[in-house]
N, C-alpha and C. Protein backbone atom coordinates (compact mmCIF):
# COMPACT_ATOMS: atom_id res chain seq x y z
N UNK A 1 17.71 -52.80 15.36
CA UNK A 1 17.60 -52.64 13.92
C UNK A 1 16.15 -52.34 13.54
N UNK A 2 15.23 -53.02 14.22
CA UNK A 2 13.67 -52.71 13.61
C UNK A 2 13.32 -51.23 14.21
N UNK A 3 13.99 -50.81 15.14
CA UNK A 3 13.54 -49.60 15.92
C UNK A 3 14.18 -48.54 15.12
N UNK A 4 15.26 -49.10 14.16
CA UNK A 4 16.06 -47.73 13.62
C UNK A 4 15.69 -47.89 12.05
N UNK A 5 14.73 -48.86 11.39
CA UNK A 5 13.48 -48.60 10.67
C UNK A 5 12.70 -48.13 10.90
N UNK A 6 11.71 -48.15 11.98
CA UNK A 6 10.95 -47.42 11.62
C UNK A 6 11.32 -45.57 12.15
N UNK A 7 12.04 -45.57 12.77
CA UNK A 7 13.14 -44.30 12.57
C UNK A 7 12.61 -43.63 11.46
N UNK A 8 13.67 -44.01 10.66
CA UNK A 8 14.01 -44.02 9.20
C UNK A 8 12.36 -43.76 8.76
N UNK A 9 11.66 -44.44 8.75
CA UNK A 9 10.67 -44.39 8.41
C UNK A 9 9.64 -43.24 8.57
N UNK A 10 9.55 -43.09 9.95
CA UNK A 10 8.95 -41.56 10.70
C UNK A 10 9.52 -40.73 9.62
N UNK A 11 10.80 -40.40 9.59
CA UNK A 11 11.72 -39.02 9.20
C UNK A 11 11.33 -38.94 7.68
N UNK A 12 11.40 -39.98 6.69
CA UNK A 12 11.08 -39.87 5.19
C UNK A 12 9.55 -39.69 5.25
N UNK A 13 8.79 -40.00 6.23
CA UNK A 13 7.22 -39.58 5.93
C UNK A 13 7.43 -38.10 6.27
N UNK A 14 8.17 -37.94 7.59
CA UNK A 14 7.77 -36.29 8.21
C UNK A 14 8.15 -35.34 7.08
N UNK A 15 9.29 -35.97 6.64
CA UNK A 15 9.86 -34.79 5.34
C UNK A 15 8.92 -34.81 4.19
N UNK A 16 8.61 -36.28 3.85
CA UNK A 16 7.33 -36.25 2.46
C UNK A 16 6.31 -35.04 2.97
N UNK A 17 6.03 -35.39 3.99
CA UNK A 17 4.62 -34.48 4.29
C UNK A 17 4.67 -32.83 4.48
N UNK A 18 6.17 -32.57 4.61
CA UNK A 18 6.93 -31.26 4.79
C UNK A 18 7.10 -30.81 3.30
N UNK A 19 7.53 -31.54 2.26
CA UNK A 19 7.81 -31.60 1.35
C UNK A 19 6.52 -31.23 0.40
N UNK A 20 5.62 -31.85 0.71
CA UNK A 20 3.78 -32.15 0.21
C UNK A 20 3.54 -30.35 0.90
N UNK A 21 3.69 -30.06 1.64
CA UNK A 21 2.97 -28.52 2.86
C UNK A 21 4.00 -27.55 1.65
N UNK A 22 4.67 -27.86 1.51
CA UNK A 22 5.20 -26.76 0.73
C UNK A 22 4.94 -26.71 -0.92
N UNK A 23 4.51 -27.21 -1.66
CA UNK A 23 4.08 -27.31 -2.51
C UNK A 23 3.09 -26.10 -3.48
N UNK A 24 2.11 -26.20 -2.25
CA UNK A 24 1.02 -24.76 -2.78
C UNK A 24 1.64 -23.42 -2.98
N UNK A 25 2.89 -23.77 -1.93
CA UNK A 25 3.54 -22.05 -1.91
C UNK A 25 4.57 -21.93 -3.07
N UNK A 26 4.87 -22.52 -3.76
CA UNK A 26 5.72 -22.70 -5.11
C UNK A 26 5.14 -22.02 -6.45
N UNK A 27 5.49 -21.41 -6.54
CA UNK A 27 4.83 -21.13 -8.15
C UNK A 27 4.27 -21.50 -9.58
N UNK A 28 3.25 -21.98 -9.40
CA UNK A 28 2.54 -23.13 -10.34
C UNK A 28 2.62 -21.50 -12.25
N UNK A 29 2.80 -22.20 -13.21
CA UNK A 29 2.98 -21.91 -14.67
C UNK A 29 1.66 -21.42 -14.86
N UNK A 30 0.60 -21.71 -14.09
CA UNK A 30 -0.61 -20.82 -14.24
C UNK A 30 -0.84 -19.40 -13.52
N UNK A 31 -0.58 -19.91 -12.08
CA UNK A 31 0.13 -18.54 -11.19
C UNK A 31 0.63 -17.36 -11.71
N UNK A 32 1.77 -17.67 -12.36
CA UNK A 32 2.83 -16.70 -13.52
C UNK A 32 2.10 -16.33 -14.36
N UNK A 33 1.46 -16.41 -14.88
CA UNK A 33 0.55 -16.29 -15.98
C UNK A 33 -0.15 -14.91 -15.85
N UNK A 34 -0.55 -14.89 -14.48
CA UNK A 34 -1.64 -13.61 -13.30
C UNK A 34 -0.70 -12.99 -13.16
N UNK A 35 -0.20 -11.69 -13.76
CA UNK A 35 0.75 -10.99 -13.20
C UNK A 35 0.05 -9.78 -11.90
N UNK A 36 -1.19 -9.70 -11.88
CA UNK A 36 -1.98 -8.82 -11.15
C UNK A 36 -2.09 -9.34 -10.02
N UNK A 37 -2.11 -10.86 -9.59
CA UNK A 37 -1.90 -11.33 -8.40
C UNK A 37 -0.83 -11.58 -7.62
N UNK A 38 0.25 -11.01 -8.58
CA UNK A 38 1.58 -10.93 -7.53
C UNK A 38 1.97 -9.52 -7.00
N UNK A 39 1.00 -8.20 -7.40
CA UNK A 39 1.33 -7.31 -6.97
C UNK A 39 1.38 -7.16 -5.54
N UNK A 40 2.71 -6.08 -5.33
CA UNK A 40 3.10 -5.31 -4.06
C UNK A 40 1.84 -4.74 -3.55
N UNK A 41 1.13 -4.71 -2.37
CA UNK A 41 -0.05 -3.79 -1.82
C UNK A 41 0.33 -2.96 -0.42
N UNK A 42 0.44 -1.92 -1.31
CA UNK A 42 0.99 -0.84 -0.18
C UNK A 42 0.34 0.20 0.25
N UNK A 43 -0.15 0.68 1.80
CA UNK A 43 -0.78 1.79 1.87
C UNK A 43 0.32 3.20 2.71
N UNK A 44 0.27 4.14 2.38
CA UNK A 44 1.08 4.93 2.56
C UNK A 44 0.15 6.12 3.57
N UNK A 45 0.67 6.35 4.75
CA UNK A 45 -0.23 7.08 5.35
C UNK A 45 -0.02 8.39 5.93
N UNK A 46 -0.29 9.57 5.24
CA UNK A 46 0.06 10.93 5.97
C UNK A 46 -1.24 11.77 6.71
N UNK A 47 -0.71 12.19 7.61
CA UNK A 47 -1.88 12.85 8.67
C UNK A 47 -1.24 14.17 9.16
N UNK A 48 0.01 14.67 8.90
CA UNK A 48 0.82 15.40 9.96
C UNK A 48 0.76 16.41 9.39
N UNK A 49 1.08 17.61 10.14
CA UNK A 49 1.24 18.96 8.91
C UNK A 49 2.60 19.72 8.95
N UNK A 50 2.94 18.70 8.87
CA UNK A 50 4.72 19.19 8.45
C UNK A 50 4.97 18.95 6.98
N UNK A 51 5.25 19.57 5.78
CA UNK A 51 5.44 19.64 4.66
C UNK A 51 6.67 18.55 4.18
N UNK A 52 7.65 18.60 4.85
CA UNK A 52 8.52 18.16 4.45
C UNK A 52 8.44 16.61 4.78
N UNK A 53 7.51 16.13 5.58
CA UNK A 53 7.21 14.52 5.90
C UNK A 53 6.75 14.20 4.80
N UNK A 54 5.71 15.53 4.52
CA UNK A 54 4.59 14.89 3.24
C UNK A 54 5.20 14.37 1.92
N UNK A 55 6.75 15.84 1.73
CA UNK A 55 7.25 15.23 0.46
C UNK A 55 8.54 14.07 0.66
N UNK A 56 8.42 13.75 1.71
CA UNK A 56 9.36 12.61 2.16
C UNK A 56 8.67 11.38 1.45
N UNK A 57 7.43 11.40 2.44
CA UNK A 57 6.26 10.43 1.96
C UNK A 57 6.09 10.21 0.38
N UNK A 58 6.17 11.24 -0.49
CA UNK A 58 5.93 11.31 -1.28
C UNK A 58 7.05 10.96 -2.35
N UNK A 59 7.89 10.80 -1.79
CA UNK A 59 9.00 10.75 -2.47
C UNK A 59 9.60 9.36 -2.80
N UNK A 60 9.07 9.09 -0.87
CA UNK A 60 9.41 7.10 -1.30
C UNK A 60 8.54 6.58 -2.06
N UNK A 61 7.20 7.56 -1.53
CA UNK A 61 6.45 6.32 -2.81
C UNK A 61 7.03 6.42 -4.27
N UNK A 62 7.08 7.72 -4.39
CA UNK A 62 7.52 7.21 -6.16
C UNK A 62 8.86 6.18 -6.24
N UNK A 63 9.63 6.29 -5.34
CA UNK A 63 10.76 5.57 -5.61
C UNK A 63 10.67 3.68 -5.45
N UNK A 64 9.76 3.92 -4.44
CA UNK A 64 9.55 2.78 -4.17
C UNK A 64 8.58 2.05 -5.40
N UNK A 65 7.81 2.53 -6.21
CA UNK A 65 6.95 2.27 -7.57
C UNK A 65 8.09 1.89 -8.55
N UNK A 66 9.19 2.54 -8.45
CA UNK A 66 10.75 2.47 -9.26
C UNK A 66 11.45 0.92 -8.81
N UNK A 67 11.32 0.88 -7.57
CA UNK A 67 11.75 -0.15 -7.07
C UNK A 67 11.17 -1.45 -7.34
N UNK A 68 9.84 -1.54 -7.07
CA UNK A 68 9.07 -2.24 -7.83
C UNK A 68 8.90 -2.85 -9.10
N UNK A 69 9.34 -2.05 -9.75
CA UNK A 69 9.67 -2.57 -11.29
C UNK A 69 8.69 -1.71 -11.72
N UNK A 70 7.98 -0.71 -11.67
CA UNK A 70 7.05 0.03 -12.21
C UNK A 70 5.70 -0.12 -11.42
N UNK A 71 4.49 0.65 -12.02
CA UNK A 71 3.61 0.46 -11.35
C UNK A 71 2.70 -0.90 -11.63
N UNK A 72 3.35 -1.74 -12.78
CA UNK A 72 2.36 -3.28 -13.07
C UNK A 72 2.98 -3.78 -11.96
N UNK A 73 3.71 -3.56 -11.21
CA UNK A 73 4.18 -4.68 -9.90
C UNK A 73 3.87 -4.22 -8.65
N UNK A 74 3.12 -3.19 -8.39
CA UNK A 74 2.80 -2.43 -6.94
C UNK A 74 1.32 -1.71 -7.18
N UNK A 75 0.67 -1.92 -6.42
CA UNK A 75 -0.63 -1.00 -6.16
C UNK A 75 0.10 -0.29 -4.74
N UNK A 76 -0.48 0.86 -5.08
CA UNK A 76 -0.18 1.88 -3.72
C UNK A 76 -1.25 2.62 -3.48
N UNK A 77 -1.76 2.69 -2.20
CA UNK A 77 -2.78 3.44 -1.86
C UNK A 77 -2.25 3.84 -1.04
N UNK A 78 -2.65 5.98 -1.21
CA UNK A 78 -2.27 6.88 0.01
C UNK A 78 -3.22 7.00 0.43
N UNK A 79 -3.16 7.55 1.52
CA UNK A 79 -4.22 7.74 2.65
C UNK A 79 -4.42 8.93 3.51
N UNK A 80 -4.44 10.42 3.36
CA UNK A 80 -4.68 11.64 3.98
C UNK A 80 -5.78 11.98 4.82
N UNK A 81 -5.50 12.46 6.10
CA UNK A 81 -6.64 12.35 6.85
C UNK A 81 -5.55 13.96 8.11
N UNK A 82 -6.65 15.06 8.78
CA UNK A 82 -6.16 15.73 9.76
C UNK A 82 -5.89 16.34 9.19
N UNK A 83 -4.77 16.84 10.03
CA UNK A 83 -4.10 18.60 9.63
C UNK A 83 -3.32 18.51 8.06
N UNK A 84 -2.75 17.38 7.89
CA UNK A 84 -2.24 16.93 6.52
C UNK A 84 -3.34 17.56 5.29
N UNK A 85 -4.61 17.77 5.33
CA UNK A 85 -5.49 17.52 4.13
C UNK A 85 -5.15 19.48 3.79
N UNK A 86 -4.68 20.38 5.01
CA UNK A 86 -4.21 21.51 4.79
C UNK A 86 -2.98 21.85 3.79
N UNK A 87 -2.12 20.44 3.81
CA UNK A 87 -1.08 20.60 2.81
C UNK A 87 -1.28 20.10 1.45
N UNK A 88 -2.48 19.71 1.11
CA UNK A 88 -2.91 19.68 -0.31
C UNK A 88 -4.04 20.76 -0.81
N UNK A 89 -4.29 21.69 -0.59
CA UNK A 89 -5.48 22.75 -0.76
C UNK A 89 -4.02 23.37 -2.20
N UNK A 90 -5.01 23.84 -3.16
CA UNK A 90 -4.96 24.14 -4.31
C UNK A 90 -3.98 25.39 -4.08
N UNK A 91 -4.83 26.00 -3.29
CA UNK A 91 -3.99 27.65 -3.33
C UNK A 91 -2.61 27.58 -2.31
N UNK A 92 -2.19 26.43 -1.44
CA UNK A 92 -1.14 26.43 -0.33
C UNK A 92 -0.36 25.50 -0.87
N UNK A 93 -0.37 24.57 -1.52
CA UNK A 93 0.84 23.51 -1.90
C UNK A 93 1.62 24.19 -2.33
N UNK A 94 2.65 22.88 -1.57
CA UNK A 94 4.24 23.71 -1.74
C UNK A 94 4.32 23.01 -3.36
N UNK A 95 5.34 23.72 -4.10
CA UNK A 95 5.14 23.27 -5.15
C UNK A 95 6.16 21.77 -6.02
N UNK A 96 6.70 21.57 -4.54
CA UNK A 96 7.38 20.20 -4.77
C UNK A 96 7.06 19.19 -4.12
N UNK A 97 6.49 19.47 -3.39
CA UNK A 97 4.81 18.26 -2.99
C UNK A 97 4.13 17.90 -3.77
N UNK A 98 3.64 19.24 -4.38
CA UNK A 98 2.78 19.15 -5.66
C UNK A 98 3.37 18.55 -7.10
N UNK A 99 4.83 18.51 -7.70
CA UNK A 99 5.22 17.59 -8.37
C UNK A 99 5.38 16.38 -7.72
N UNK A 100 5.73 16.34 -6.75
CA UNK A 100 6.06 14.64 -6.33
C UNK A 100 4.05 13.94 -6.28
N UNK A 101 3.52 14.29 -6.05
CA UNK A 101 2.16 14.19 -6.01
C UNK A 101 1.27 13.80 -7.66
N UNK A 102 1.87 14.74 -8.44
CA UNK A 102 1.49 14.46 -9.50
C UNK A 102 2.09 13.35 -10.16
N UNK A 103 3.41 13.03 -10.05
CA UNK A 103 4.31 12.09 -10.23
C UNK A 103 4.10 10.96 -9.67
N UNK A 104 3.28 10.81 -8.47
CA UNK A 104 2.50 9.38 -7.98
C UNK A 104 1.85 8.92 -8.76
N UNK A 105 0.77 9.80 -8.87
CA UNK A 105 -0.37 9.92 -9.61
C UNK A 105 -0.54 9.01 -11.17
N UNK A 106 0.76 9.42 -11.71
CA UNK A 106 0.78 9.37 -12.93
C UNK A 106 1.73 8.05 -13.09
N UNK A 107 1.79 6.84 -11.94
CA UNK A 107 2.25 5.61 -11.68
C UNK A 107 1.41 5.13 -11.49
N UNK A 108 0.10 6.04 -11.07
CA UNK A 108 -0.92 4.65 -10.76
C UNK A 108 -1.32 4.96 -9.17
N UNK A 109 -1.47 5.73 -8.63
CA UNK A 109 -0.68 5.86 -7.07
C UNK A 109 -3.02 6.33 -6.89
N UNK A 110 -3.45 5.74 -5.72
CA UNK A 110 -4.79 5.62 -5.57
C UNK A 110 -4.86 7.14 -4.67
N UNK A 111 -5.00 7.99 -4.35
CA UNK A 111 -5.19 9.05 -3.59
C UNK A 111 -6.55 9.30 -2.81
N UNK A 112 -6.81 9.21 -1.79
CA UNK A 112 -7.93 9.68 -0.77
C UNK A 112 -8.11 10.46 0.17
N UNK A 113 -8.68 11.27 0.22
CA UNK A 113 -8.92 11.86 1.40
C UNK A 113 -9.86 11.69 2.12
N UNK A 114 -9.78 12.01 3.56
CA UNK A 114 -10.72 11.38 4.88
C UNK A 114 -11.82 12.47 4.64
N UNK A 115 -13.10 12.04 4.70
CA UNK A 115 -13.82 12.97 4.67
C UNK A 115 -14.43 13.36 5.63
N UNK A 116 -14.24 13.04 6.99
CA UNK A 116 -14.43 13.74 7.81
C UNK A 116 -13.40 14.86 7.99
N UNK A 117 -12.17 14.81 7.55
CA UNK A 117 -11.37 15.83 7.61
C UNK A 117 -11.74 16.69 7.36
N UNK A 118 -12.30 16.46 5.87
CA UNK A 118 -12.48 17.19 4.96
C UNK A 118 -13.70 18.50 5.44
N UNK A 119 -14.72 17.76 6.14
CA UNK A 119 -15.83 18.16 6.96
C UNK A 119 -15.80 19.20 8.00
N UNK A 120 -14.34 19.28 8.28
CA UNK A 120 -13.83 19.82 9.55
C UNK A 120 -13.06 20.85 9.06
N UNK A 121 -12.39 20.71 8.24
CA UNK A 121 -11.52 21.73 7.56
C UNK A 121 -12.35 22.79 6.88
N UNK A 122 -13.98 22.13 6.62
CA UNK A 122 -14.53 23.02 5.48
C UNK A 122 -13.82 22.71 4.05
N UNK A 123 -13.52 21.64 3.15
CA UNK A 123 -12.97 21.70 2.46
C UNK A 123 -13.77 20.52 1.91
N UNK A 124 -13.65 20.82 0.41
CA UNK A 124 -14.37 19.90 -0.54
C UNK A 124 -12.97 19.29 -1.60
N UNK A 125 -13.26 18.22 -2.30
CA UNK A 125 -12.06 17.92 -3.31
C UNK A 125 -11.56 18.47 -3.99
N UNK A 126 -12.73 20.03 -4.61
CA UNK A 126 -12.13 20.58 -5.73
C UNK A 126 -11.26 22.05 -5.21
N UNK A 127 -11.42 21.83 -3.90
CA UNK A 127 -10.51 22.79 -3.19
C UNK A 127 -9.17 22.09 -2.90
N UNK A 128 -8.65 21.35 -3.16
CA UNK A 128 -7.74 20.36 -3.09
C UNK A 128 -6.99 20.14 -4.30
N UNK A 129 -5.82 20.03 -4.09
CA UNK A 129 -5.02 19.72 -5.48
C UNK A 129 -5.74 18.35 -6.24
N UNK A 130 -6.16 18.38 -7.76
CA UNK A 130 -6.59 17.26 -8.35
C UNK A 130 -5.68 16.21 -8.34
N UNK A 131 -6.74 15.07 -7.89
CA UNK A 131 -6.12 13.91 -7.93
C UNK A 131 -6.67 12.81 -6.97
N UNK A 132 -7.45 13.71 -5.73
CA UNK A 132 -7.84 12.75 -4.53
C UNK A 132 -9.58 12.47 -4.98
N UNK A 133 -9.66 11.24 -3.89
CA UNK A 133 -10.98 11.09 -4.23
C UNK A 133 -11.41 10.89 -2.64
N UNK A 134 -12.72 10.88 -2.31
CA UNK A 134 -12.82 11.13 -0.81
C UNK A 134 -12.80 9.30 -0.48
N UNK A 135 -12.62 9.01 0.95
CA UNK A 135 -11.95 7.84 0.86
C UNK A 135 -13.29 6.85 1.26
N UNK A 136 -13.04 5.84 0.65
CA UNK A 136 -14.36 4.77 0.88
C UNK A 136 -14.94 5.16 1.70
N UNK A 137 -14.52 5.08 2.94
CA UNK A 137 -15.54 4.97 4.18
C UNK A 137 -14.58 6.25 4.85
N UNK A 138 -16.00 6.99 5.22
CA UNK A 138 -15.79 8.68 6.12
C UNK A 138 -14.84 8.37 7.02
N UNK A 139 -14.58 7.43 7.69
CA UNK A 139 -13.19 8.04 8.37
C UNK A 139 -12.25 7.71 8.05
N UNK A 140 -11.02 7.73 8.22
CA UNK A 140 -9.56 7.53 7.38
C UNK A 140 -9.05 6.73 8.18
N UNK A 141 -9.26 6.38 9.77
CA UNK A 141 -8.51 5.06 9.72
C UNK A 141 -9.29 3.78 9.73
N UNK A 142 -10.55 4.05 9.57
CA UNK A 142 -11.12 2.57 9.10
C UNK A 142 -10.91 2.48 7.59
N UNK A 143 -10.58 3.19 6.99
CA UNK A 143 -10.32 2.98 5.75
C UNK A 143 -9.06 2.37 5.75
N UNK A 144 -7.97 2.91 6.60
CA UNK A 144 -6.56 2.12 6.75
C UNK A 144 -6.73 0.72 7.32
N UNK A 145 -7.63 0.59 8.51
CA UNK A 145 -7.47 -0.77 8.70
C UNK A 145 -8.11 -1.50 7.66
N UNK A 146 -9.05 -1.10 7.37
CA UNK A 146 -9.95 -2.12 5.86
C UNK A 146 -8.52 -2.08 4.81
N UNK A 147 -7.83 -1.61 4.41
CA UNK A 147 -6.92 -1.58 3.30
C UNK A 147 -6.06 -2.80 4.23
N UNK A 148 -5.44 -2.48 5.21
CA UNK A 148 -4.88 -4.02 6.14
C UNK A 148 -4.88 -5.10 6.17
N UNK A 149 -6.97 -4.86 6.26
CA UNK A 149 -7.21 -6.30 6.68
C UNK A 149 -7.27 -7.02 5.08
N UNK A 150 -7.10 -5.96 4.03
CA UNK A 150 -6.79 -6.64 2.71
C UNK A 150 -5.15 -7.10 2.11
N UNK A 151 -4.46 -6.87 3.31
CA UNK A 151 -3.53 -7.35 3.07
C UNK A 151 -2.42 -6.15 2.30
N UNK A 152 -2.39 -5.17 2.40
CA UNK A 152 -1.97 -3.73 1.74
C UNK A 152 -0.72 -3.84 3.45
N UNK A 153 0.31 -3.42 2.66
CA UNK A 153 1.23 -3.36 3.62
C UNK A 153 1.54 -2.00 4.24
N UNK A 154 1.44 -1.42 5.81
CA UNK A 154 1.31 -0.35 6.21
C UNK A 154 2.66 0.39 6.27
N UNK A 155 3.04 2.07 5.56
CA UNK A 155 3.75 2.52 5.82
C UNK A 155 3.50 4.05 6.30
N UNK A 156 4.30 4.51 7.45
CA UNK A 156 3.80 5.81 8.00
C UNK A 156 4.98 6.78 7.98
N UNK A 157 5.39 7.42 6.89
CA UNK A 157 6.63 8.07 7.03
C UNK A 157 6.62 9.39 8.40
């Protein structure tokens, strides 16, 4: 009987203290309050020069911004880098890339291009469909892992 007290005893502390660990992860009335700290962080990443990936890519993101509940519930950052930065040049976009693109855009959707690409291609931003900005840091996948290590969730259509 004393052995199946303190039993008893172990198990209502282990659960209190299980009970106590879960606590922070609950949603405190101040929490709710921050609607900017519950956003979705998504990075979306095209490099390829196949057109039809790009407007694939391009396509979930908007849908996925839909899915979201709009753009107050998702930050999305794209990420263009390589032969890809050929399928946004002003004079070559296909022109339903180029609506789905503008249609990001106009959710909120962060646009960058790698600028070493850019370097390589010979190509500057304003040779580029408006909208991109060259991306933090010159190369495009330290810019992807820095967006990572911020917690931005990776997608590569």
């Amino acid at each position: 009987m004393f052995t199946m007290s303190i039993t008893r005893r172990l198990i209502v502390s282990a659960l209190t203290v299980a009970a106590l660990l879960m606590l922070p992860l609950s949603q405190s009335p101040l929490h709710a309050a921050d609607p900017g700290k519950d956003k979705v962080k998504v990075l979306y990443h095209v490099d390829g020069k196949d057109p039809e990936v790009a407007k694939y890519a391009l396509a979930l993101i908007n849908k996925h911004i839909d899915a979201e509940g709009g753009p107050e519930n998702i930050d999305v950052e794209l990420v263009v880098h390589g032969p890809a930065l050929e399928l946004f040049e002003n004079d070559k976009i296909d022109p339903e890339l180029k609506k789905r693109f503008e249609q990001a855009l106009s959710k909120g959707v962060h646009a960058e291009m790698c600028q070493v690409s850019m370097k390589m291609y010979n190509k500057t931003l304003d040779k580029l469909v408006k909208g991109f900005v060259a991306t933090l840091h010159p190369v495009a996948v330290k810019r992807i892992a820095d967006l990572q290590k911020e917690g931005y969730i990776y997608i590569k259509p």
